[in-house]
PDB file of N, CA and C in Angstrom:
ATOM      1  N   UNK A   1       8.320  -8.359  23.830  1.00  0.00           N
ATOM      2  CA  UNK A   1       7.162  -7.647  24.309  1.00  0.00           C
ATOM      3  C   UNK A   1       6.920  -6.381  23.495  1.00  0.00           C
ATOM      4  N   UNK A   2       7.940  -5.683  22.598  1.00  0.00           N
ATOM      5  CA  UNK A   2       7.594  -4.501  22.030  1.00  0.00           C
ATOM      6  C   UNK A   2       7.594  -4.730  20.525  1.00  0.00           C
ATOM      7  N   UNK A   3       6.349  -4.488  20.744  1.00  0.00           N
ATOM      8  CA  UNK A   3       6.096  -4.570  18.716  1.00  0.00           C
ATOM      9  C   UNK A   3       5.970  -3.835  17.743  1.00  0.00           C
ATOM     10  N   UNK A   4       6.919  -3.399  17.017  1.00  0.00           N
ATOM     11  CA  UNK A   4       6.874  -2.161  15.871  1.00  0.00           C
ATOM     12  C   UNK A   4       5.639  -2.758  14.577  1.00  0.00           C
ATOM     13  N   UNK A   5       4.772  -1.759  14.297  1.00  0.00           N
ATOM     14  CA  UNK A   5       4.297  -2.205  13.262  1.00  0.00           C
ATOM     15  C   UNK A   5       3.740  -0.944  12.265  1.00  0.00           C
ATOM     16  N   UNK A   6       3.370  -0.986  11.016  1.00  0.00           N
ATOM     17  CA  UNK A   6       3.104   0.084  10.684  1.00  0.00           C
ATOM     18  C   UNK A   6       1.494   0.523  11.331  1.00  0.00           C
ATOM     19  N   UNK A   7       1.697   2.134  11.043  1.00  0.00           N
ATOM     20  CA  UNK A   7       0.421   3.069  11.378  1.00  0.00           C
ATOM     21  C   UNK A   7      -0.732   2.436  10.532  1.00  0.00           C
ATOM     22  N   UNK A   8      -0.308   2.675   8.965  1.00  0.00           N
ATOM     23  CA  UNK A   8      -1.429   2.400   7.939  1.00  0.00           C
ATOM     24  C   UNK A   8      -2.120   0.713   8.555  1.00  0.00           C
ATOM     25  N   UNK A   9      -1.298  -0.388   8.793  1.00  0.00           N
ATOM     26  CA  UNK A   9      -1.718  -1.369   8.930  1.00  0.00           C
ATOM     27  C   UNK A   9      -2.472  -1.370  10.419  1.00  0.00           C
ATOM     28  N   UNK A  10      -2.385  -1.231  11.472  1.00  0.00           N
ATOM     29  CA  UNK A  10      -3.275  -1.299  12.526  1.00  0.00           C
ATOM     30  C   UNK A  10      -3.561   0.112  13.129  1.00  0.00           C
ATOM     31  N   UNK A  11      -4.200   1.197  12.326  1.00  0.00           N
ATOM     32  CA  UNK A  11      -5.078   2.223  12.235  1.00  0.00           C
ATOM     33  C   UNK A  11      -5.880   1.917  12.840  1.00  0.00           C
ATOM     34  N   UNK A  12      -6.674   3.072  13.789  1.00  0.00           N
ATOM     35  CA  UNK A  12      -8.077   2.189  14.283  1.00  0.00           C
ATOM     36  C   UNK A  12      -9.140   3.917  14.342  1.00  0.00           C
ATOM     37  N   UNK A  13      -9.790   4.180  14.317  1.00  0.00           N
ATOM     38  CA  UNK A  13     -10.844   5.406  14.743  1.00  0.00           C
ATOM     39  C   UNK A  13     -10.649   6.215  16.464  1.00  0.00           C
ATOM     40  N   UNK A  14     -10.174   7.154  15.814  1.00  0.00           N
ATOM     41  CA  UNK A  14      -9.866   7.720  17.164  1.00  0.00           C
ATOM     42  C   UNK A  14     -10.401   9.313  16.819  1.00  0.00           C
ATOM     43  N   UNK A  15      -9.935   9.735  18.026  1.00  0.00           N
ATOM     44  CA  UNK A  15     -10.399  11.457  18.149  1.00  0.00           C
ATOM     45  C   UNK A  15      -9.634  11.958  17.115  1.00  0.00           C
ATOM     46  N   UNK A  16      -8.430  12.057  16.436  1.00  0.00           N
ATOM     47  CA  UNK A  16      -7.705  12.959  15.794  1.00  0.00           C
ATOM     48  C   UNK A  16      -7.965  11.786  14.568  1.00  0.00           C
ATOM     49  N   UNK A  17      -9.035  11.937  14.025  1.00  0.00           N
ATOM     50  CA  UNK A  17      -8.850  12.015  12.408  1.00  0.00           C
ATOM     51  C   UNK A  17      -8.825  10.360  11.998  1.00  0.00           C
ATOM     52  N   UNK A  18      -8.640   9.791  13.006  1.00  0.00           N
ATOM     53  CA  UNK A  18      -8.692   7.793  12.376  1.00  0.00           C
ATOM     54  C   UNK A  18      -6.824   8.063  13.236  1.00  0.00           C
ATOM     55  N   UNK A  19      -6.541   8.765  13.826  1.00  0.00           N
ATOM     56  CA  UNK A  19      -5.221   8.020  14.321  1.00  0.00           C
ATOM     57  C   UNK A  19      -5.080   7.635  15.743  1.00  0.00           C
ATOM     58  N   UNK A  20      -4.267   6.704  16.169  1.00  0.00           N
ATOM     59  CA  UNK A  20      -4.641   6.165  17.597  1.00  0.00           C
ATOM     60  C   UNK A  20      -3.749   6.960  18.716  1.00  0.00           C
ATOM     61  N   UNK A  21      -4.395   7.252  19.671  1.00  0.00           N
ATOM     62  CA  UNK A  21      -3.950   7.965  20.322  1.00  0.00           C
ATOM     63  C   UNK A  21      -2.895   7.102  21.410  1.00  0.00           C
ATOM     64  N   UNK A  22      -1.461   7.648  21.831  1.00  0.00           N
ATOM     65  CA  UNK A  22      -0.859   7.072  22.605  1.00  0.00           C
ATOM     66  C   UNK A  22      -0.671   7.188  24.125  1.00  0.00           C
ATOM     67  N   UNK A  23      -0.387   5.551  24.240  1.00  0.00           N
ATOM     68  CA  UNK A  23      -1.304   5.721  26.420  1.00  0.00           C
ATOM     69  C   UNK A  23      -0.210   6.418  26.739  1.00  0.00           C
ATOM     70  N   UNK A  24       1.028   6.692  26.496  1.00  0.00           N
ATOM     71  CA  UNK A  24       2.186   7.361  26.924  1.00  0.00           C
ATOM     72  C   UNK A  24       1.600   8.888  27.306  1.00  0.00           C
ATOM     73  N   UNK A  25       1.617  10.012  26.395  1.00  0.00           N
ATOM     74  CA  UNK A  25       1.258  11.098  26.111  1.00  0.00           C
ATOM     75  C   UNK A  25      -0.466  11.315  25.265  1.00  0.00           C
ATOM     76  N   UNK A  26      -0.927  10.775  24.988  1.00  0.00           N
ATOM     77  CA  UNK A  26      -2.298  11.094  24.485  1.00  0.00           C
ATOM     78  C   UNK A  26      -2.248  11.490  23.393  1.00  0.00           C
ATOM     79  N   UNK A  27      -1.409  11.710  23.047  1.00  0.00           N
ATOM     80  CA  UNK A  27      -1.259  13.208  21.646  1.00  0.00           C
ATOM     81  C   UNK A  27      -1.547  12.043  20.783  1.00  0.00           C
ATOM     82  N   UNK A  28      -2.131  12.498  19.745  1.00  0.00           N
ATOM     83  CA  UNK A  28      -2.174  11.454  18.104  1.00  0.00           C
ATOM     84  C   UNK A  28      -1.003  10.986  17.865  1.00  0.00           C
ATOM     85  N   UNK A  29      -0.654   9.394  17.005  1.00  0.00           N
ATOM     86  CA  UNK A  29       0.406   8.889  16.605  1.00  0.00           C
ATOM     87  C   UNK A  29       0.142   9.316  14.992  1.00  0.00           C
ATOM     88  N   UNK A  30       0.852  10.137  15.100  1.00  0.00           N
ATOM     89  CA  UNK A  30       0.850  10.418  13.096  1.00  0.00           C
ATOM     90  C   UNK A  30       2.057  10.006  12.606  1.00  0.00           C
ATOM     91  N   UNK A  31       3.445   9.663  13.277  1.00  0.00           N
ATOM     92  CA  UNK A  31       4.410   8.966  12.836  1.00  0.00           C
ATOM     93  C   UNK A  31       4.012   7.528  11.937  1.00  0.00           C
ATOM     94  N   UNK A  32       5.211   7.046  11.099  1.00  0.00           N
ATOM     95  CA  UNK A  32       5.317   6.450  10.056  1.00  0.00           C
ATOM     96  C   UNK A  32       4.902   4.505  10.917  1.00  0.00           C
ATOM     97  N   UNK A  33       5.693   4.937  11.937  1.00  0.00           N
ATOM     98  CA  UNK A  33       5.792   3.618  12.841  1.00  0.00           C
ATOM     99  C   UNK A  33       4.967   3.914  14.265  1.00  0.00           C
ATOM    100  N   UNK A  34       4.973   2.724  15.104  1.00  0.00           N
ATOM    101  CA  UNK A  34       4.306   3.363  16.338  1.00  0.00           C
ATOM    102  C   UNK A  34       4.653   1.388  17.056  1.00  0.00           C
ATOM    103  N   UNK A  35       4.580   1.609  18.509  1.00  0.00           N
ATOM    104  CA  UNK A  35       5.335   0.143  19.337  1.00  0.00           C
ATOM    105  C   UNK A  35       3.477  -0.046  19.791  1.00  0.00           C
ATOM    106  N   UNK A  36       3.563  -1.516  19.966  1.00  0.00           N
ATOM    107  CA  UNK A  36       2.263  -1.960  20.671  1.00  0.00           C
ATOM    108  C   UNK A  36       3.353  -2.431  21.928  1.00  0.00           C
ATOM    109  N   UNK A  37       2.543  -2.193  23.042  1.00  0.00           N
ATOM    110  CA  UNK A  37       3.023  -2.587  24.402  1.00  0.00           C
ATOM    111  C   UNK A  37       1.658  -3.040  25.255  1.00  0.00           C
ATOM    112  N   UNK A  38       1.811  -4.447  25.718  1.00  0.00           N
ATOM    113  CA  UNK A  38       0.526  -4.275  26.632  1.00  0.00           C
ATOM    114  C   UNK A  38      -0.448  -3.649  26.034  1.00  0.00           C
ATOM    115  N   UNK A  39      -0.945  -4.289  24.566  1.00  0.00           N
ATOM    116  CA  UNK A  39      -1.773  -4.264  23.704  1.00  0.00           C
ATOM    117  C   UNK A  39      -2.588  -2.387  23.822  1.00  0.00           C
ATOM    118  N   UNK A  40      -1.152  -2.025  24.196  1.00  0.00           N
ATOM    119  CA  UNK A  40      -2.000  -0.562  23.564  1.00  0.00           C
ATOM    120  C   UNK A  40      -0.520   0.275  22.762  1.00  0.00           C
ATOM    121  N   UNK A  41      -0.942   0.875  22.166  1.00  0.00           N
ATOM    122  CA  UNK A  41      -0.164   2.054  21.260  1.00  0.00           C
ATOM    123  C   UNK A  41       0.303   2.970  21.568  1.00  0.00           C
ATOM    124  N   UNK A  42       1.996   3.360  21.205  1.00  0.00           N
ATOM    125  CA  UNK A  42       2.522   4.380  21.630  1.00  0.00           C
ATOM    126  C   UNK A  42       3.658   4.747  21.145  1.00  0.00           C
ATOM    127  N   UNK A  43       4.223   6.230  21.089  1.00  0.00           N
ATOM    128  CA  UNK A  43       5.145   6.749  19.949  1.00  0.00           C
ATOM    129  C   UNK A  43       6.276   5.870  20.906  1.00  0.00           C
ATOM    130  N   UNK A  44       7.453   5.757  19.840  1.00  0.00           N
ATOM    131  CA  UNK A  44       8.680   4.956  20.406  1.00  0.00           C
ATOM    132  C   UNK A  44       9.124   5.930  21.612  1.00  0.00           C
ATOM    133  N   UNK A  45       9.676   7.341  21.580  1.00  0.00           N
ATOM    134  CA  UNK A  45       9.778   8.468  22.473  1.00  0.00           C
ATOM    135  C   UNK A  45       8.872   7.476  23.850  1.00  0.00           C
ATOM    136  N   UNK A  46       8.163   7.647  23.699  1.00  0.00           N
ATOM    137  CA  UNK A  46       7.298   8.041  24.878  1.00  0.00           C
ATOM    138  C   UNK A  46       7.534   6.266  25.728  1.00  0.00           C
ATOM    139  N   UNK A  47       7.583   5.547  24.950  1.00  0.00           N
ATOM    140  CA  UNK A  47       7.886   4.017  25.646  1.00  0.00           C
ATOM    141  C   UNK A  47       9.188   4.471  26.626  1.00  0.00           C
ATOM    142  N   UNK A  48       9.095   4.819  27.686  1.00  0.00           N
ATOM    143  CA  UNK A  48       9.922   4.746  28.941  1.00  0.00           C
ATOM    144  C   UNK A  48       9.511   4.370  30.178  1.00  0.00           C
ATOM    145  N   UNK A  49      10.771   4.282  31.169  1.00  0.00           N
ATOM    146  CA  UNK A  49      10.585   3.477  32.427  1.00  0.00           C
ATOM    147  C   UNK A  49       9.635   4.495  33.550  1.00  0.00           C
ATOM    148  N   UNK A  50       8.397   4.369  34.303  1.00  0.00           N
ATOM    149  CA  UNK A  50       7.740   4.685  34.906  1.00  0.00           C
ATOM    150  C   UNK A  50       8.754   6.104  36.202  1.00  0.00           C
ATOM    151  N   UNK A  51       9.790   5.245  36.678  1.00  0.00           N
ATOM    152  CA  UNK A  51      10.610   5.805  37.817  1.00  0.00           C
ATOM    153  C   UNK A  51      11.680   5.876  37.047  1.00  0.00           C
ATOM    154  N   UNK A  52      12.583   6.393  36.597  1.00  0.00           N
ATOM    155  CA  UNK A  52      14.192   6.944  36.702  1.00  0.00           C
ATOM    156  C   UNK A  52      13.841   7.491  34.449  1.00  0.00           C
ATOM    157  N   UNK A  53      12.818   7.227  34.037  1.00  0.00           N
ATOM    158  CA  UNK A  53      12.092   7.748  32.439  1.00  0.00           C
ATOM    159  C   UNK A  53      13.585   7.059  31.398  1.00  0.00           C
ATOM    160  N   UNK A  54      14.273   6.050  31.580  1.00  0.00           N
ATOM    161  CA  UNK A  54      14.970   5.434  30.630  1.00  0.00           C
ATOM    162  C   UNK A  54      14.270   4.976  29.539  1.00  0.00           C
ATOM    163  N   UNK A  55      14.927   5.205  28.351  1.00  0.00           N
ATOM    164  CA  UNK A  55      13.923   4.739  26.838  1.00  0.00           C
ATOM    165  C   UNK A  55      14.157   3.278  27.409  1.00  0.00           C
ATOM    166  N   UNK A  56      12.863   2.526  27.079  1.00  0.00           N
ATOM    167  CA  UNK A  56      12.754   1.025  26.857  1.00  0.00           C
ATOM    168  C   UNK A  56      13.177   0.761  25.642  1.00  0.00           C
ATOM    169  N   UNK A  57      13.810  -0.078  24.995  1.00  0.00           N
ATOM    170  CA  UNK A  57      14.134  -0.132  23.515  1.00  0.00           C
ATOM    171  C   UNK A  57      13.888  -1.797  23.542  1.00  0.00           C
ATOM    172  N   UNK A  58      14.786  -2.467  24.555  1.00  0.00           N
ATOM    173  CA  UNK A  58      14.683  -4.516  23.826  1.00  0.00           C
ATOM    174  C   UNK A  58      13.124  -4.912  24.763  1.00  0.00           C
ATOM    175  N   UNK A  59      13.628  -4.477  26.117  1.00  0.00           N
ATOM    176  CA  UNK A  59      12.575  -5.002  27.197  1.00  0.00           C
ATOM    177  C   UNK A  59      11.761  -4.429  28.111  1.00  0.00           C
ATOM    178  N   UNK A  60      10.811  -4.337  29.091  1.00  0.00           N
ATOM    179  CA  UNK A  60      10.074  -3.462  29.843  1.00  0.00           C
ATOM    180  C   UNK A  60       9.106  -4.637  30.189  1.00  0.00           C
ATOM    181  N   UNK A  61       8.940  -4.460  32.011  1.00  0.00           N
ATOM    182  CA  UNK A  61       7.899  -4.680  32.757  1.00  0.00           C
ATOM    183  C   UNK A  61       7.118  -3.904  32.870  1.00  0.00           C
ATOM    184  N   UNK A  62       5.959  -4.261  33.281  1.00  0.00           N
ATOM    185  CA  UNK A  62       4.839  -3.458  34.023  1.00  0.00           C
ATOM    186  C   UNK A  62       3.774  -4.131  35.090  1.00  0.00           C
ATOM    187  N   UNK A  63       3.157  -2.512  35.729  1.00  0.00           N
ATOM    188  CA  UNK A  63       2.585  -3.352  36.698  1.00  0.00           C
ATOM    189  C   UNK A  63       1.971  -2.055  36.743  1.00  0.00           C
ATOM    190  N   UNK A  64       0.717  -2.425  36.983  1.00  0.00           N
ATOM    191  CA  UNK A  64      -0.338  -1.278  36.994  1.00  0.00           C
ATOM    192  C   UNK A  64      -0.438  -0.580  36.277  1.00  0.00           C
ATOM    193  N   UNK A  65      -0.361  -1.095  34.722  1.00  0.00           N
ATOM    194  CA  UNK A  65      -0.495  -0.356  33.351  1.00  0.00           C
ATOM    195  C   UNK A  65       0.415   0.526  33.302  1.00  0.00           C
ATOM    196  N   UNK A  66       1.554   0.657  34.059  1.00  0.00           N
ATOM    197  CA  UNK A  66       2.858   1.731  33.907  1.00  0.00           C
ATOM    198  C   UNK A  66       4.263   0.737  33.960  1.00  0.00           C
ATOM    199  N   UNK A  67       5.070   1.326  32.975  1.00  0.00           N
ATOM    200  CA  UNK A  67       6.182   0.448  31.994  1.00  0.00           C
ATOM    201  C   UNK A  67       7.591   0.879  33.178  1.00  0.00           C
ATOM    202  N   UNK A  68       7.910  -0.435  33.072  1.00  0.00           N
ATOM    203  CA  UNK A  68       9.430  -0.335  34.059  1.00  0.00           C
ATOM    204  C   UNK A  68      10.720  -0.959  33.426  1.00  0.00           C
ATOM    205  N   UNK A  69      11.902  -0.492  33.987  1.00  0.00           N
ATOM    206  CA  UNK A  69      12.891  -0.702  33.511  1.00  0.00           C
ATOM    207  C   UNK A  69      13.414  -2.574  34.478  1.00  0.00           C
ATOM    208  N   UNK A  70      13.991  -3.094  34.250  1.00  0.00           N
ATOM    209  CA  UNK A  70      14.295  -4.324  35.315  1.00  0.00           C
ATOM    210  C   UNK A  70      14.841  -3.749  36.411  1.00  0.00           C
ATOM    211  N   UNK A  71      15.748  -2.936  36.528  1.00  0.00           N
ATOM    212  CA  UNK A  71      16.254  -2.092  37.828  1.00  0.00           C
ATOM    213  C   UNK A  71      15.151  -1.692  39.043  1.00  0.00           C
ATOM    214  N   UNK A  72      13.940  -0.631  37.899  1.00  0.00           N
ATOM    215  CA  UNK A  72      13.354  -0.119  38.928  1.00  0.00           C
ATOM    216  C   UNK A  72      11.727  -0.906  39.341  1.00  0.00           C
ATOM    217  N   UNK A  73      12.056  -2.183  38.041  1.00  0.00           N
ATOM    218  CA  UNK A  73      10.352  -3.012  38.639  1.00  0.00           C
ATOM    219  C   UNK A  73      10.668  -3.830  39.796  1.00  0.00           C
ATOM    220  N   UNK A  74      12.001  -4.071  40.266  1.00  0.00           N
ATOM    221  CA  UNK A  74      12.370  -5.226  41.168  1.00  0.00           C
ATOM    222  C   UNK A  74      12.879  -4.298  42.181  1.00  0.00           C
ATOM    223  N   UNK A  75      12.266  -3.352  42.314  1.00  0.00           N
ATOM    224  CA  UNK A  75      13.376  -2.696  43.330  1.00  0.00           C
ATOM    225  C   UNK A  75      12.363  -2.573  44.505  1.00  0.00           C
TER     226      UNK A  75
END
């Protein structure tokens, strides 16, 4: 489910300058890399679990456009 890909290659027009802004924090992705999740964009940092904020790194649910850990989506 988490897809690293480069910035230069799926760039798109955004408020800060042509860089895409991330659903995590909003702030511009100007890093080298950036994760697609649930077909939107976001710095690796900021990919964490909704309730208890564990980095997601292999896997992550969601439900209501907010990212969960398996612990706290089944709980």
């Amino acid at each position: 489910m988490l897809e690293q890909s480069a910035v230069n290659r799926e760039r798109r027009r955004g408020e800060a300058g042509g860089a895409m802004a991330c659903a995590g924090c909003e702030k511009p992705i100007l890093d080298k890399f950036l994760l697609h999740v649930l077909e939107r964009a976001w710095h690796a940092a900021c990919v964490r679990c909704a309730d208890c904020r564990a980095p997601l790194a292999d896997k992550c649910y969601s439900r209501d456009n907010k990212l969960f850990c398996r612990n706290d989506f089944f709980r």
